[in-house]
Protein backbone atom coordinates (compact mmCIF):
# COMPACT_ATOMS: atom_id res chain seq x y z
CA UNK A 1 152.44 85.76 106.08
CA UNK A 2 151.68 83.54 103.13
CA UNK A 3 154.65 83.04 101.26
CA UNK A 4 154.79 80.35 99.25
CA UNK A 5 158.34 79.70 98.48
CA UNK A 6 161.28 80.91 101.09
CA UNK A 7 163.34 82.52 98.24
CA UNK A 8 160.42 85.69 97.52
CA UNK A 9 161.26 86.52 101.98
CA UNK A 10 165.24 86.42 101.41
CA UNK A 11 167.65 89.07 103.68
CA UNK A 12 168.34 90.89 100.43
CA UNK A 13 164.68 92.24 99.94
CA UNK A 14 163.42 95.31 101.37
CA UNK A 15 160.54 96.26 103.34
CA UNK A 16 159.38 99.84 105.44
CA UNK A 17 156.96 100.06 107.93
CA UNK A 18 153.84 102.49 108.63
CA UNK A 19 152.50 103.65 112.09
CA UNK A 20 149.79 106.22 112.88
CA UNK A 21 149.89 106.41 116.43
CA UNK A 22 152.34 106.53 119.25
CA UNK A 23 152.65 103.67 122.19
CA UNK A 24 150.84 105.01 125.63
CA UNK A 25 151.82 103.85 129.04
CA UNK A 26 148.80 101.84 128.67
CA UNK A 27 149.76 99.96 125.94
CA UNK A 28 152.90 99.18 127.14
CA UNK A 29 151.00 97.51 129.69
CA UNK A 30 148.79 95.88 127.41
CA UNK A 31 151.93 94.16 125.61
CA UNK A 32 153.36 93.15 128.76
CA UNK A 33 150.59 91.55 130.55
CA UNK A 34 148.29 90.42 127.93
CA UNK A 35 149.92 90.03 124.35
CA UNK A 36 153.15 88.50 125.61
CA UNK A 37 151.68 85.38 127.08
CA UNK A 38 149.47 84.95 123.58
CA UNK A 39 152.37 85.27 121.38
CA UNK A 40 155.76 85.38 123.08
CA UNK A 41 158.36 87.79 124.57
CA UNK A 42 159.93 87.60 120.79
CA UNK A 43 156.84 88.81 118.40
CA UNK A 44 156.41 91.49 121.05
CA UNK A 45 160.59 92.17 120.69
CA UNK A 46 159.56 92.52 116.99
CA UNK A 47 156.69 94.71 117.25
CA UNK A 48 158.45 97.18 119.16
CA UNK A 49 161.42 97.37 117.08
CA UNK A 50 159.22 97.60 113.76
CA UNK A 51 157.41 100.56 115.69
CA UNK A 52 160.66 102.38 116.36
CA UNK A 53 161.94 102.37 112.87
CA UNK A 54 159.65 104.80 112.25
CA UNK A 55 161.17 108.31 113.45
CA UNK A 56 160.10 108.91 117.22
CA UNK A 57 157.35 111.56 117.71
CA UNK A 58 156.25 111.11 113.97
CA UNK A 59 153.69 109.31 112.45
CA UNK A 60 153.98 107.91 108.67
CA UNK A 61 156.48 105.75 106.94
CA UNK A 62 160.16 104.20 107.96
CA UNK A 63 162.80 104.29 105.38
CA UNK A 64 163.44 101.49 102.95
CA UNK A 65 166.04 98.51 104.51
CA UNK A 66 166.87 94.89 103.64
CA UNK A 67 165.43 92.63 105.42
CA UNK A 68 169.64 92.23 106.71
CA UNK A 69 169.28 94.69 108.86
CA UNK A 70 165.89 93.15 110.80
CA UNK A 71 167.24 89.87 111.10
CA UNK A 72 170.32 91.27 112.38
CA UNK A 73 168.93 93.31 115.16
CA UNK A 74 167.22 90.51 116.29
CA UNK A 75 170.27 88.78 116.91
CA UNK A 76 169.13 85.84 114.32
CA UNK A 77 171.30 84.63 111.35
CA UNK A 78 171.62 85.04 107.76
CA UNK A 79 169.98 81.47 106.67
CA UNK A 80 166.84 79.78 106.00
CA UNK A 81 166.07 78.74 109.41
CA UNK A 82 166.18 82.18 110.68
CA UNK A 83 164.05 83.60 107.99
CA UNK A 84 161.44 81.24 108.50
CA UNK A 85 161.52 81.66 111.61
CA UNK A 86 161.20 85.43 111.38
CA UNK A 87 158.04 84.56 109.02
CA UNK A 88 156.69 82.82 111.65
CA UNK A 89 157.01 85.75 114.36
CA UNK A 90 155.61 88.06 111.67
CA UNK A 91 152.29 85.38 111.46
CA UNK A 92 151.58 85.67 114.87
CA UNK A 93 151.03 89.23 114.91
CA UNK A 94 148.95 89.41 112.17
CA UNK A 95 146.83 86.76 113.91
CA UNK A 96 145.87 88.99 116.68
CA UNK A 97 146.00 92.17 114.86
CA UNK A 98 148.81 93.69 115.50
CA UNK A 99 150.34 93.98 112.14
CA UNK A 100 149.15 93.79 108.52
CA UNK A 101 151.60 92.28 105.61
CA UNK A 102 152.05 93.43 102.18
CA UNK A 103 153.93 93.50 99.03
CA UNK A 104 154.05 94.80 95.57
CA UNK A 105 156.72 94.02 93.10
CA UNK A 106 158.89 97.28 92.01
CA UNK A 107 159.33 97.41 88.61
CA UNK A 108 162.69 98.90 88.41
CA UNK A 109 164.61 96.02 89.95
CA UNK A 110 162.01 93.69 89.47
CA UNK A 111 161.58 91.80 93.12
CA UNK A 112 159.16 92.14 95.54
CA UNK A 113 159.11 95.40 98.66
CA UNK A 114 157.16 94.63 101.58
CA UNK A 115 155.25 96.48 103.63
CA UNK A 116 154.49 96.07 107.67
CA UNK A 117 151.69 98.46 108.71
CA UNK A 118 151.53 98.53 112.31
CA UNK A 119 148.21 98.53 114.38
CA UNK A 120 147.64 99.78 117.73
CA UNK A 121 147.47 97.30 120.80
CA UNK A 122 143.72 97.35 121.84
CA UNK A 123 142.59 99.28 125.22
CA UNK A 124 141.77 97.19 128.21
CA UNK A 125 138.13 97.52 127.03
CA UNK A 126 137.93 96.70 123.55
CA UNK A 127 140.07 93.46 124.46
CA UNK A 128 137.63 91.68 126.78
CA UNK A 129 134.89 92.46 124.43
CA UNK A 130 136.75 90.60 122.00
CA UNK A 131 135.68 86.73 122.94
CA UNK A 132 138.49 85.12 120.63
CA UNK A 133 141.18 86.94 122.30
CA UNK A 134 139.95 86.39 125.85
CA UNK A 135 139.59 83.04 125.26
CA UNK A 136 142.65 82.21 123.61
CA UNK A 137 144.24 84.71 126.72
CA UNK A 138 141.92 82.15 129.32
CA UNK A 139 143.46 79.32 127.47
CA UNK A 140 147.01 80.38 127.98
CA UNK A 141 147.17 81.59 131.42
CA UNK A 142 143.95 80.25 132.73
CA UNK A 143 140.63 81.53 134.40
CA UNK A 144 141.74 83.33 137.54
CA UNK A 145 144.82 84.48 135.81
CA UNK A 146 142.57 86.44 133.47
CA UNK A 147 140.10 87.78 136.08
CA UNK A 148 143.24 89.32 138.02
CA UNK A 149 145.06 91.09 134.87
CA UNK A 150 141.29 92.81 134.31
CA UNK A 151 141.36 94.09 137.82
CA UNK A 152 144.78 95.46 137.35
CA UNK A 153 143.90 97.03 133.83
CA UNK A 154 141.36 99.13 135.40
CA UNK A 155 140.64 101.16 137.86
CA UNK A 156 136.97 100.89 139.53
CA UNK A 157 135.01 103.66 140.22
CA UNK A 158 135.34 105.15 144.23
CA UNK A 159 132.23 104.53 146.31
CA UNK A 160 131.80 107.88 147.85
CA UNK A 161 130.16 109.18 144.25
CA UNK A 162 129.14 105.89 142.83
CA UNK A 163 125.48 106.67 144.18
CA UNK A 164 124.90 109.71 142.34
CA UNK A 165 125.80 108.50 138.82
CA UNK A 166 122.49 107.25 138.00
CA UNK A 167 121.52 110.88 138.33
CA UNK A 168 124.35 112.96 136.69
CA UNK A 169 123.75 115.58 134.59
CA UNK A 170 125.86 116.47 131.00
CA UNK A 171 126.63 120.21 131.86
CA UNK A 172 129.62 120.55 129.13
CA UNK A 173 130.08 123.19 126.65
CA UNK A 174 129.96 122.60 122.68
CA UNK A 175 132.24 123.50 120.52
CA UNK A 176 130.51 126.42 118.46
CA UNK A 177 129.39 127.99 121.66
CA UNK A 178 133.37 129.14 122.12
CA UNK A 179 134.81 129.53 119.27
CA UNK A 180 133.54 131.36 116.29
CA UNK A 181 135.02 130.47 112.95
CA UNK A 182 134.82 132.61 109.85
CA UNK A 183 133.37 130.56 107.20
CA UNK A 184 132.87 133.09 104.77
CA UNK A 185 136.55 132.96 103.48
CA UNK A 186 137.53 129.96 101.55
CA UNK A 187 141.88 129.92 101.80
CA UNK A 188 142.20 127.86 99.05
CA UNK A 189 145.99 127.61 99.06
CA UNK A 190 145.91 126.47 102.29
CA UNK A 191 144.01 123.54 101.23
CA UNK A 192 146.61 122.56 98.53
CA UNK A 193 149.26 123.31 101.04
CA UNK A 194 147.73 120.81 104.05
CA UNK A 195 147.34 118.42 101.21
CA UNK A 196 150.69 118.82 99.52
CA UNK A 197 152.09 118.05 102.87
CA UNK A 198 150.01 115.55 103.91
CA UNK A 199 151.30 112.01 103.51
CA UNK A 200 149.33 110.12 101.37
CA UNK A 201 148.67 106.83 102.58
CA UNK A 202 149.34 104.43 99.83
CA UNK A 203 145.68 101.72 100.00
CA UNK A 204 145.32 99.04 97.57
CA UNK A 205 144.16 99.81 94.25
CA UNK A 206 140.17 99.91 94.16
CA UNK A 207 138.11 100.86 90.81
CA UNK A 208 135.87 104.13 91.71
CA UNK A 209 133.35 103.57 89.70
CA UNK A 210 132.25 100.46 91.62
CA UNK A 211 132.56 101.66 94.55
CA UNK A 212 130.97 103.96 97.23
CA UNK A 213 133.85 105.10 99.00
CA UNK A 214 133.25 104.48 102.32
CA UNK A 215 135.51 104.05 104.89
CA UNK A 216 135.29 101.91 108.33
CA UNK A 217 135.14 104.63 110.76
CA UNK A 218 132.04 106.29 108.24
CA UNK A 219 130.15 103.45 108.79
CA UNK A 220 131.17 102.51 112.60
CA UNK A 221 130.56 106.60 113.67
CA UNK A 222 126.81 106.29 112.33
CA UNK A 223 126.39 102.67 113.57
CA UNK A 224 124.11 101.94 117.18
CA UNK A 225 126.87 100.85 119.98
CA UNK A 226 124.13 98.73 121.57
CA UNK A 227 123.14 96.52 118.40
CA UNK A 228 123.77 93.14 118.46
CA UNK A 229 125.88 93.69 114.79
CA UNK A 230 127.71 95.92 116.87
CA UNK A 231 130.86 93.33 117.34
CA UNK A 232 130.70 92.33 113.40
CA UNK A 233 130.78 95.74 112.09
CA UNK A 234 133.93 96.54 114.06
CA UNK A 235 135.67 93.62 112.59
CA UNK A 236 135.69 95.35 109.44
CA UNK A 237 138.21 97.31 109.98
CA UNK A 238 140.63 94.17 109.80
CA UNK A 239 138.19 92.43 107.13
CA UNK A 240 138.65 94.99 103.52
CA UNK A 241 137.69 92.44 101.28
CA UNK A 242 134.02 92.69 103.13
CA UNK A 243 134.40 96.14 103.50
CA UNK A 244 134.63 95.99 99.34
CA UNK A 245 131.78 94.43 99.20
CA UNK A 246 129.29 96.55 101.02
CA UNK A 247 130.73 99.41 99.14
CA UNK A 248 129.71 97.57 95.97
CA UNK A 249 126.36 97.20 97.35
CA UNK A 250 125.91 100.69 98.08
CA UNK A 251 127.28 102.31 94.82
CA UNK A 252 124.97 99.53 92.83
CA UNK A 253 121.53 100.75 94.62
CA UNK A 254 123.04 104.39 95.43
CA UNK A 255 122.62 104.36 98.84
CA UNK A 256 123.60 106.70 101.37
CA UNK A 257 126.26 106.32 104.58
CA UNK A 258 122.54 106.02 106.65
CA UNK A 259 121.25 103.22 105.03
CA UNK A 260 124.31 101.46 104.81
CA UNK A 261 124.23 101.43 108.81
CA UNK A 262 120.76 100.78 108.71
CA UNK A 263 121.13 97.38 106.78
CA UNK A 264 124.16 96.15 108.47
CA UNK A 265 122.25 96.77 111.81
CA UNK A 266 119.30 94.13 110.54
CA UNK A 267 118.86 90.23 111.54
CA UNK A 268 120.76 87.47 108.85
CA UNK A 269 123.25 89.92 107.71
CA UNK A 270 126.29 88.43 108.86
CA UNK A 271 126.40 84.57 109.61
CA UNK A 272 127.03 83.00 113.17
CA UNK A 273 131.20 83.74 112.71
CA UNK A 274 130.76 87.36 111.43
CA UNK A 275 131.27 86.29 107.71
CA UNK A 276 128.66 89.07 105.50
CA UNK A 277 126.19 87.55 103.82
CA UNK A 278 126.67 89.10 100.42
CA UNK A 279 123.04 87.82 98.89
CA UNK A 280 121.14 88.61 102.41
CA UNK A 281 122.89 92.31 102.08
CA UNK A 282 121.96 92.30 98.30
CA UNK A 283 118.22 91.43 99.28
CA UNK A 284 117.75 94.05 101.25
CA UNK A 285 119.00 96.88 99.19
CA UNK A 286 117.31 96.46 96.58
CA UNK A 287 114.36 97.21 99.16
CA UNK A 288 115.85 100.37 100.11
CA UNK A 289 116.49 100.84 96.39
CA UNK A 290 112.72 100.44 95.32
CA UNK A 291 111.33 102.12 98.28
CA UNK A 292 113.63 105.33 97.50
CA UNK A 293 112.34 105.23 94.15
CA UNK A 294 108.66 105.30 94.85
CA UNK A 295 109.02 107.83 97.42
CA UNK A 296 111.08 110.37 95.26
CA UNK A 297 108.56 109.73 92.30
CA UNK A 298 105.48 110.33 94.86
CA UNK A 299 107.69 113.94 96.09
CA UNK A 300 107.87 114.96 92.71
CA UNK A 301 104.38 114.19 91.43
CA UNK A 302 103.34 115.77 94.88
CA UNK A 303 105.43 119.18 94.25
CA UNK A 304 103.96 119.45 90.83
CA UNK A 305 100.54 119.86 92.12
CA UNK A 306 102.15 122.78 94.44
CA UNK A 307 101.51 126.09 93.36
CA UNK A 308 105.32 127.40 93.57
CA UNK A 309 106.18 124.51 91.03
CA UNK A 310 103.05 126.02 89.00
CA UNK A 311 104.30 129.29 88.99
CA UNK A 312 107.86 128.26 88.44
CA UNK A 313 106.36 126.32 84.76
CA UNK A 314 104.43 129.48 84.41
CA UNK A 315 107.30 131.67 84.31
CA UNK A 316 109.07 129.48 82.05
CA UNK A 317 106.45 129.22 79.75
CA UNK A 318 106.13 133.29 80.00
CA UNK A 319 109.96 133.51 79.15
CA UNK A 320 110.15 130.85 76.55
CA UNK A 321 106.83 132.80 75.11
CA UNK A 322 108.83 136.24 75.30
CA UNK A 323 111.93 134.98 72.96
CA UNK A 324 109.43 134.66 69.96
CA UNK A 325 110.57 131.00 69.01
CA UNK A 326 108.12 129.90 66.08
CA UNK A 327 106.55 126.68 66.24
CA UNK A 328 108.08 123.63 64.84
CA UNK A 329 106.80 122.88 61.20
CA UNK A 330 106.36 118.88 60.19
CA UNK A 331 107.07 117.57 56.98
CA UNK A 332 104.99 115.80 55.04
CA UNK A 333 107.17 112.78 55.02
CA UNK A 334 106.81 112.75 58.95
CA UNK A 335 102.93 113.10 59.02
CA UNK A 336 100.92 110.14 60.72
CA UNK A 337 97.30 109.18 60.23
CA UNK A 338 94.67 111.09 62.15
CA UNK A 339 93.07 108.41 64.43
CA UNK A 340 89.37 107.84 64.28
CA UNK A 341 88.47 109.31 67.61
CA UNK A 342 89.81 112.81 66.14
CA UNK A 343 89.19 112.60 62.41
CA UNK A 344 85.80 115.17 62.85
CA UNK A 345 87.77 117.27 64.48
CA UNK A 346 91.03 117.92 62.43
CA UNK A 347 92.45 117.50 59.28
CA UNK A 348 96.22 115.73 59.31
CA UNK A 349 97.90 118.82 58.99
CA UNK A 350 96.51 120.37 62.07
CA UNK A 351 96.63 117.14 63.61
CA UNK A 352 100.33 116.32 63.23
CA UNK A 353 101.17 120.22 63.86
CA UNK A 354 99.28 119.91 67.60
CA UNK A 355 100.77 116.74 68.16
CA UNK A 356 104.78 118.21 67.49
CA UNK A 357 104.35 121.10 69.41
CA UNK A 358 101.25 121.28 71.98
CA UNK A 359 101.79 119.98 75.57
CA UNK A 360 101.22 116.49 76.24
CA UNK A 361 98.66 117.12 78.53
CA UNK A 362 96.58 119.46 76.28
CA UNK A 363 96.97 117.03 73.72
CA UNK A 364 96.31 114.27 75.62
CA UNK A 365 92.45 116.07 76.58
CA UNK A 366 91.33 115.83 72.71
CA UNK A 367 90.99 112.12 73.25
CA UNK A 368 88.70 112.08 75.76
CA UNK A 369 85.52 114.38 75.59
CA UNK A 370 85.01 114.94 79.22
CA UNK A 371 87.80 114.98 81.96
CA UNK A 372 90.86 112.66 81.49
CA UNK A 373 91.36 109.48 84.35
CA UNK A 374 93.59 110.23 86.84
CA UNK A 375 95.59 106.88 86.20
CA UNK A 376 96.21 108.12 82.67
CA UNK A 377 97.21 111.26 84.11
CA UNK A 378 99.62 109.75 85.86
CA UNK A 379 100.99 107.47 84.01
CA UNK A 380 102.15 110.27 81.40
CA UNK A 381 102.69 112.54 84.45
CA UNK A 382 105.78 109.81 85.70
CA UNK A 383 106.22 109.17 81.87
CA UNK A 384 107.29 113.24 81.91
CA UNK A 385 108.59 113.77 85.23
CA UNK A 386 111.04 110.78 85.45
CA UNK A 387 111.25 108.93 82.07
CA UNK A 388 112.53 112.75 80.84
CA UNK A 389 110.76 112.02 77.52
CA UNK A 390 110.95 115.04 75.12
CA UNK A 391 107.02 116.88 75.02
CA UNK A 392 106.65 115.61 70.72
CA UNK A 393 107.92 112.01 71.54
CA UNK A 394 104.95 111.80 74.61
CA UNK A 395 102.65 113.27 71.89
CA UNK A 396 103.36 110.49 69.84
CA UNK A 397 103.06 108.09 72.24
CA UNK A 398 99.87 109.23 72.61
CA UNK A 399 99.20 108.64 69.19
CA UNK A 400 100.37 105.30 68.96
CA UNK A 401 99.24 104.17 72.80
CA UNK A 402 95.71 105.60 72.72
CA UNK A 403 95.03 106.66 69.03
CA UNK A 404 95.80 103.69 67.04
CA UNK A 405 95.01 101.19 69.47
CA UNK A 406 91.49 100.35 67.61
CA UNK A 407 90.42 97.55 70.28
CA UNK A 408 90.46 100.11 73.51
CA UNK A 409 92.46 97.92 75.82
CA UNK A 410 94.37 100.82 76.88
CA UNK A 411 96.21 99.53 80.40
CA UNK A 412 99.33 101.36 82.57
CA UNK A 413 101.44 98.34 81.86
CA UNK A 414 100.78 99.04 78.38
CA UNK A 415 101.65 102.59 78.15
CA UNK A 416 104.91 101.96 80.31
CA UNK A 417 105.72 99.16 78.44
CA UNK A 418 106.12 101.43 75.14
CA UNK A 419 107.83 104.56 76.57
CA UNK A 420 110.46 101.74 78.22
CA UNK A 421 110.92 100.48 74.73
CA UNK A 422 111.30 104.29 73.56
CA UNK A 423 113.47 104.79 76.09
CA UNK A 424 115.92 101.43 75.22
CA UNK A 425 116.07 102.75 71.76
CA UNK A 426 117.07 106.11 72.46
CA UNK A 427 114.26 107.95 70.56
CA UNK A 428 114.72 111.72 71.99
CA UNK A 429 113.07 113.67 68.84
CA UNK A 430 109.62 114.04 67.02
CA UNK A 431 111.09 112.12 63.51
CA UNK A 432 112.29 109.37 65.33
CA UNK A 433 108.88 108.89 67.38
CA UNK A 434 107.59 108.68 63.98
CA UNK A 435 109.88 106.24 62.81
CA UNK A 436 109.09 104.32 65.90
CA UNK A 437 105.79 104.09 65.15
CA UNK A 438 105.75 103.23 61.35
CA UNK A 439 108.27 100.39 62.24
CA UNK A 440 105.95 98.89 64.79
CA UNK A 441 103.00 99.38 62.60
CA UNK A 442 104.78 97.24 60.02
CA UNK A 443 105.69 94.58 62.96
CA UNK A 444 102.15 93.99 63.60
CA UNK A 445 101.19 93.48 60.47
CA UNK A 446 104.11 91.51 59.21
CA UNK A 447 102.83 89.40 62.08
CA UNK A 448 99.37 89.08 60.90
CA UNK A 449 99.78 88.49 57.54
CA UNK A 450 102.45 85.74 59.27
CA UNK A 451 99.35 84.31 60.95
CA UNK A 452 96.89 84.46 57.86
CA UNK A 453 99.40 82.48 55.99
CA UNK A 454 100.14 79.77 58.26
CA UNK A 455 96.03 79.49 59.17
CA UNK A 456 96.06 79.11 54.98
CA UNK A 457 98.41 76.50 54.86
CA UNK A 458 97.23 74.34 57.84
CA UNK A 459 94.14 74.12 55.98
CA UNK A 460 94.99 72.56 52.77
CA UNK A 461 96.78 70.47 55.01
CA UNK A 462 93.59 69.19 56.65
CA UNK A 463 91.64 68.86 53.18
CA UNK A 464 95.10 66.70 51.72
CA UNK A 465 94.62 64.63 54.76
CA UNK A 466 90.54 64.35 54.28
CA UNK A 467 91.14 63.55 50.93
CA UNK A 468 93.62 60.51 51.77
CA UNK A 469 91.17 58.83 54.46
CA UNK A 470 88.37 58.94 52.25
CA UNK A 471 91.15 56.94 49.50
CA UNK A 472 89.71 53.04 49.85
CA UNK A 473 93.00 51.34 50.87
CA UNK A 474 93.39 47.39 51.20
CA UNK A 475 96.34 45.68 53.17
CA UNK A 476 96.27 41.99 53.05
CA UNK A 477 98.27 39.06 53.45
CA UNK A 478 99.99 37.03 51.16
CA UNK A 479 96.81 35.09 51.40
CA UNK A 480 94.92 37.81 49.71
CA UNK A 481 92.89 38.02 54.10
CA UNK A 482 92.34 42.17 54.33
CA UNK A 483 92.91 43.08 57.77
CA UNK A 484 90.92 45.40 59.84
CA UNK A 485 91.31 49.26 60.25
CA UNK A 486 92.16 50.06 64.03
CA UNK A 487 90.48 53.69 63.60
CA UNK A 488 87.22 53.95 61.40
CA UNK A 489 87.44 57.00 58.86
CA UNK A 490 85.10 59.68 60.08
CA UNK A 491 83.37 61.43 57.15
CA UNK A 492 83.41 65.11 57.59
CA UNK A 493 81.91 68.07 55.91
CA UNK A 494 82.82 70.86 54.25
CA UNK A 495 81.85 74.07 53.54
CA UNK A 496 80.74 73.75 50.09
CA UNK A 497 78.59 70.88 51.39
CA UNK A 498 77.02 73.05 53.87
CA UNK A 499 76.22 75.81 51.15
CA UNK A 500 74.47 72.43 48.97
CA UNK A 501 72.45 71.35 51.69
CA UNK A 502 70.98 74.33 52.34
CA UNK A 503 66.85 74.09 52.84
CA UNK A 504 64.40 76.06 50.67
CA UNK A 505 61.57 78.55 51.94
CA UNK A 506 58.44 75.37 51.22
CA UNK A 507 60.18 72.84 52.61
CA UNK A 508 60.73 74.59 55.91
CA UNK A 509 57.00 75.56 55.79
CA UNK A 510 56.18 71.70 54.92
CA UNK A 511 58.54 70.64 57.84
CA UNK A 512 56.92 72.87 60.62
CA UNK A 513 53.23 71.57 59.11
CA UNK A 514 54.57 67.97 59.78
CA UNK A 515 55.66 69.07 63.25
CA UNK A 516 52.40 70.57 64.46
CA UNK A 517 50.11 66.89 63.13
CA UNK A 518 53.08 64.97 65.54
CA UNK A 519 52.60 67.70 68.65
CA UNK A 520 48.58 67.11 68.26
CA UNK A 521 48.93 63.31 68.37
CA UNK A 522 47.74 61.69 71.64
């Protein structure tokens, strides 16, 4: 236990104890052969009088007592030896797992309660798979010491049927082919009841919403026994903090109780001493993350080309056609150019009334005069399908993607880009499309007319300067000696100078003459 000053573990405060399981004749064993010699005849004394508090035959919680009445059963006395002693005792059990410690402070008298929850002594098994514990066990006792207790822990197989195992056949009987339970009835006060009655089991305070929720035995129940994570992932039933932390993981990158055992179960996930590595685990969901999202998106792009989706759409279009809802009118406030690739084809009223309320595929085939790319199609078909754009806003995109984009560059990072930025902004109607676009139409040009002004002003800045190194300038001496420039001035010439020098009609004709008498020189 840490406690950092001996007054906060005094007689006077109070304590109960939880147990969930009852001591076997093999566990008895276990704490007489094994876990006495790691921690002492007394830490065992004090295990099995913390398990007895709570009432014989039941499982759940002791009643609340001052620590008084511990210390006293022990036979040890009311000072500060004794209680640091006891703290101590209490350390060496949680060092081998037999106990957890807690507190909390109680409000009403203000001082801290403390809580023992007990933990079953491990079967013969378990505990020489556990290398710590058999070596600290080897360490104590020694070698052959060890080998015998494991001999008398278990008892070997006879040799009259030890051939025939190899061969053995699993001839048991399931559950559901017995009994037959009626599933159809739902007793829903029996639920409350069994839950009313229940006890709770009071866990550490944990915020849901960054969490997953699951528990040790989810993930050790779905986990391979013969991994070589195997060991690591059972040790997270005494590590919570780690247990936290792959929770985290998997409510971040929603992922299921299967993929959690599936990335525990690869190579670099927890260190050489079973510590999880937090960034490795990170890594490797977000794998699982973006592979789960490319698959679902390739499902649903795949059962939209099925005909049941098809005729699904095409009874919803035949009941959304049978309540008689008129089409949506645009005002003439909210009407956008018609681009050039459509403006012999509609006027801007027809235009802008397609756009709010045809299909974004139908409206999206007026652009292009023969069949539309497939990676435009899809692109608008993910835009729809995942993005959950509303039909106008897509039209407008459209618009403003494809129609007003006068150089053609038309990419899929492009189109993304702007239904992302749609998206951010939380545009979800046909006005606010609009909007969208009119404010990004002024952007760009705010941004050109930027451009034109600073081209503007770097050029009177280069004439200024031409017009200072043509200046004659003079620095001397006091001896009246000029000195001589380190850079000559280079003339250059400007565009009125060009126009000047501009050569007539006869004296290019004179020029060429005087070119052919040199070419017929010898």
């Amino acid at each position: 236990m840490r406690i950092q000053h001996l007054f906060e573990f005094t007689e006077h405060h109070q304590y109960y104890c939880y147990r969930d399981f009852s001591l076997s004749t093999v566990d008895y064993r276990m704490l007489a052969l094994i876990y006495k010699p790691l921690v002492g005849a007394f830490a065992i004394s004090l295990y099995e009088q913390l398990c007895m508090i709570v009432p014989e035959g039941k499982t759940g919680y002791s009643p609340v007592e001052p620590h008084r009445r511990l210390l006293l059963g022990l036979g040890l006395a009311l000072n500060d030896k004794s209680r640091t002693y006891l703290l101590e005792q209490l350390s060496k059990l949680e060092a081998i797992g037999l106990l957890q410690s807690s507190r909390f402070m109680k409000e009403e008298q203000e001082d801290y309660i403390y809580e023992y929850e007990l933990a079953c002594p491990l079967p013969p098994n378990e505990f020489f798979e556990n290398i710590h514990l058999t070596m600290l066990l080897r360490d104590k006792l020694g070698k052959y010491a060890v080998i015998d207790i494991r001999e008398q822990m278990y008892a070997p197989l006879p040799e009259e049927v030890s051939v025939g195992q190899q061969t053995k056949e699993n001839i048991s009987v399931p559950f559901y082919e017995i009994f037959k339970l009626n599933a159809h009835i739902v007793d829903d006060e029996l639920d409350q009841a069994l839950l009313e009655v229940a006890p709770a089991r009071a866990n550490a305070p944990v915020i849901q919403n960054a969490s997953a929720g699951y528990s040790y035995s989810e993930i050790s129940i779905r986990f391979p026994r013969n991994s070589n994570n195997r060991y690591y992932v059972e040790q997270l039933r005494t590590h919570p903090e780690q247990l936290a932390q792959i929770n985290y993981v998997a409510y971040k990158y929603e992922l299921a109780i299967t993929q959690i055992s599936r990335l525990l179960d690869e190579d670099g996930v927890f260190d050489i001493s079973g510590e999880l590595d937090f960034d490795q685990l990170q890594r490797l969901a977000v794998q699982f993350y973006r592979q789960d999202k490319k698959h679902e998106e390739e499902r649903d792009r795949k059962l939209a080309q099925t005909a049941m989706y098809q005729e699904d759409q095409e009874q919803e279009h035949q009941a959304s056609e049978q309540d008689d809802e008129p089409e949506f009118d645009v005002d003439e406030q909210f009407f956008l150019p018609v681009p050039k690739l459509l403006a012999n084809y509609c006027d801007i009223n027809q235009y802008n009334a397609l756009m709010r309320n045809e299909p974004h595929i139908q409206f999206l085939k007026r652009y292009f005069p023969g069949s539309v790319p497939d990676w435009i199609l899809n692109v608008f078909e993910r835009i729809d399908l995942h993005y959950k754009l509303a039909p106008p806003v897509i039209n407008v995109l459209i618009h403003y993607g494809i129609g007003m984009n006068d150089s053609g560059r038309v990419t899929k990072a492009y189109l993304d880009s702007i239904a992302s930025n749609m998206l951010m902004k939380g545009i979800d109607s046909y006005e606010k499309a609009v909007q969208y676009v009119r404010d990004q139409d002024q952007l760009e040009k705010d941004i050109v007319r930027r451009k034109e002004e600073s081209y503007q002003s770097s050029s009177n800045n280069g004439r200024s300067n031409q017009a200072t190194a043509n200046r004659p300038t003079n620095y001397g001496n006091n001896r009246g000696r000029s000195t001589n420039r380190q850079k000559p001035v280079i003339p250059t010439i400007s565009n009125d100078q060009v126009a000047k020098g501009q050569i007539s009609a006869e004296e290019l004709d004179e020029l060429r003459q005087l070119a052919r008498k040199f070419d017929q020189q010898p």
